[in-house]
Protein backbone atom coordinates (compact mmCIF):
# COMPACT_ATOMS: atom_id res chain seq x y z
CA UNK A 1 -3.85 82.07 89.77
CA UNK A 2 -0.70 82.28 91.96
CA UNK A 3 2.60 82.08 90.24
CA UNK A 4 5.16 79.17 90.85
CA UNK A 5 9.10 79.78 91.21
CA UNK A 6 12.21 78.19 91.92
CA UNK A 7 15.69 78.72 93.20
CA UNK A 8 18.79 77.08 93.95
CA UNK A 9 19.58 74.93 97.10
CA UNK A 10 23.16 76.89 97.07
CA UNK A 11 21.02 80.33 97.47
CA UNK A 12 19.12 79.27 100.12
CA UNK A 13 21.33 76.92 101.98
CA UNK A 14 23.36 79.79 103.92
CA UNK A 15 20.01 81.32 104.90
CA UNK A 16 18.70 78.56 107.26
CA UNK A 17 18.43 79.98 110.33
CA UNK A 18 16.26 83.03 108.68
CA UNK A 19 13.97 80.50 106.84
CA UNK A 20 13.00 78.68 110.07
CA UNK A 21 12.43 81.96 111.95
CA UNK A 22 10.54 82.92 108.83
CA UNK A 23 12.08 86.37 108.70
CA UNK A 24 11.78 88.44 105.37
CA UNK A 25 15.38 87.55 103.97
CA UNK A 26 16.66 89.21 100.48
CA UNK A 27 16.99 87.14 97.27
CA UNK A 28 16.49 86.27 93.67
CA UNK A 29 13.79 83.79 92.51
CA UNK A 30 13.40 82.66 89.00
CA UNK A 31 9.62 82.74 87.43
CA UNK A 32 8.75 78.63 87.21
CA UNK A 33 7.28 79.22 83.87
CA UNK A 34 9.71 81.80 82.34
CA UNK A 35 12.78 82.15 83.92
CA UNK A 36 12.87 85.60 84.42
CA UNK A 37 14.64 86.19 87.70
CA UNK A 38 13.43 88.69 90.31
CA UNK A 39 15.01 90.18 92.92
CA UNK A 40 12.66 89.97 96.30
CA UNK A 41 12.13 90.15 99.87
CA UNK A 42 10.11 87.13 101.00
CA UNK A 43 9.42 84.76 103.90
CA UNK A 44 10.71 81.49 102.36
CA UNK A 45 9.49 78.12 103.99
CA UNK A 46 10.54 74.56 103.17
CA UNK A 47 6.75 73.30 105.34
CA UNK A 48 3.93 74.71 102.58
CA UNK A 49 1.74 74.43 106.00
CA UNK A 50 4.03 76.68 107.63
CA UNK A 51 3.11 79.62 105.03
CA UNK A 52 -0.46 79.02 103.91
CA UNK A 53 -0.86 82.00 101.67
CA UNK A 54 2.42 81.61 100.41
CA UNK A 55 3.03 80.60 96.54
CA UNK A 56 5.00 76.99 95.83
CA UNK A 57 8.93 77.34 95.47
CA UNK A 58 10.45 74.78 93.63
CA UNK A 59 14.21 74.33 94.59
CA UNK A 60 17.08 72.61 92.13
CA UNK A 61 19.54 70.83 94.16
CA UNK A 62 23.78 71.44 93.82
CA UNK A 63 23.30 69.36 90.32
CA UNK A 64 20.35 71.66 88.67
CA UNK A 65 17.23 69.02 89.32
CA UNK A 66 14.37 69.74 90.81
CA UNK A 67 13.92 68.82 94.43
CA UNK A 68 10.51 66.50 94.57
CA UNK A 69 8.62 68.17 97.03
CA UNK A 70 8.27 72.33 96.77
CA UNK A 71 8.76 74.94 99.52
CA UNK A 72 6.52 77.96 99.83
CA UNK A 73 7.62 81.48 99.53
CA UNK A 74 5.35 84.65 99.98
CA UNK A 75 6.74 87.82 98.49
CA UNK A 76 6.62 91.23 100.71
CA UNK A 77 8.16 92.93 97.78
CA UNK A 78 8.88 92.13 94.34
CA UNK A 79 12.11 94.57 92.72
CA UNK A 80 12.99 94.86 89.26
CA UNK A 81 13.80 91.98 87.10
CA UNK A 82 17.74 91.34 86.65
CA UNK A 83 19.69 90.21 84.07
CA UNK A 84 21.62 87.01 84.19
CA UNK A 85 24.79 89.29 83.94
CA UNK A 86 24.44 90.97 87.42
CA UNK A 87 24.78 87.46 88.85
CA UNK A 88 27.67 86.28 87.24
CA UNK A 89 30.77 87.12 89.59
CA UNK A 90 32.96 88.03 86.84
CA UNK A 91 31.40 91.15 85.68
């Protein structure tokens, strides 16, 4: 069974031009199920179709709810896991 996860509209909204040209971009995703966040290099698209052996990417909005309609996002290569201190900017 594929795995479902999610990220934030701020992460990906500086990335546009790379998700519609569906090149491999850096970045972290959060497992749907636990929330363990993973840093990757995936193809990220917001047209399922687009990326048919992708896995579904659920993205929150600026206010932390989830968008109604998922993305897809295929992983080239999954890094380790990071800790929720390595994203804060104030470490």
């Amino acid at each position: 069974m594929s795995r479902e996860w999610e990220t934030f509209e701020e992460i990906v909204c500086d990335r546009q031009a790379e998700i519609e040209a569906n090149q491999i971009i850096e970045t972290y995703v959060m497992d749907h199920e636990t929330y363990e966040r993973i840093y990757v290099k995936a193809i990220i698209s917001k047209d399922p179709t687009r990326l048919p052996d992708g896995e579904k990417l659920w993205v929150r909005d600026f206010s932390g709810k989830l968008k109604p309609e998922y993305w897809a996002i295929k992983i080239v290569e999954e890094q380790s896991p990071i800790s929720s201190a390595l994203l804060r900017e104030d470490v």
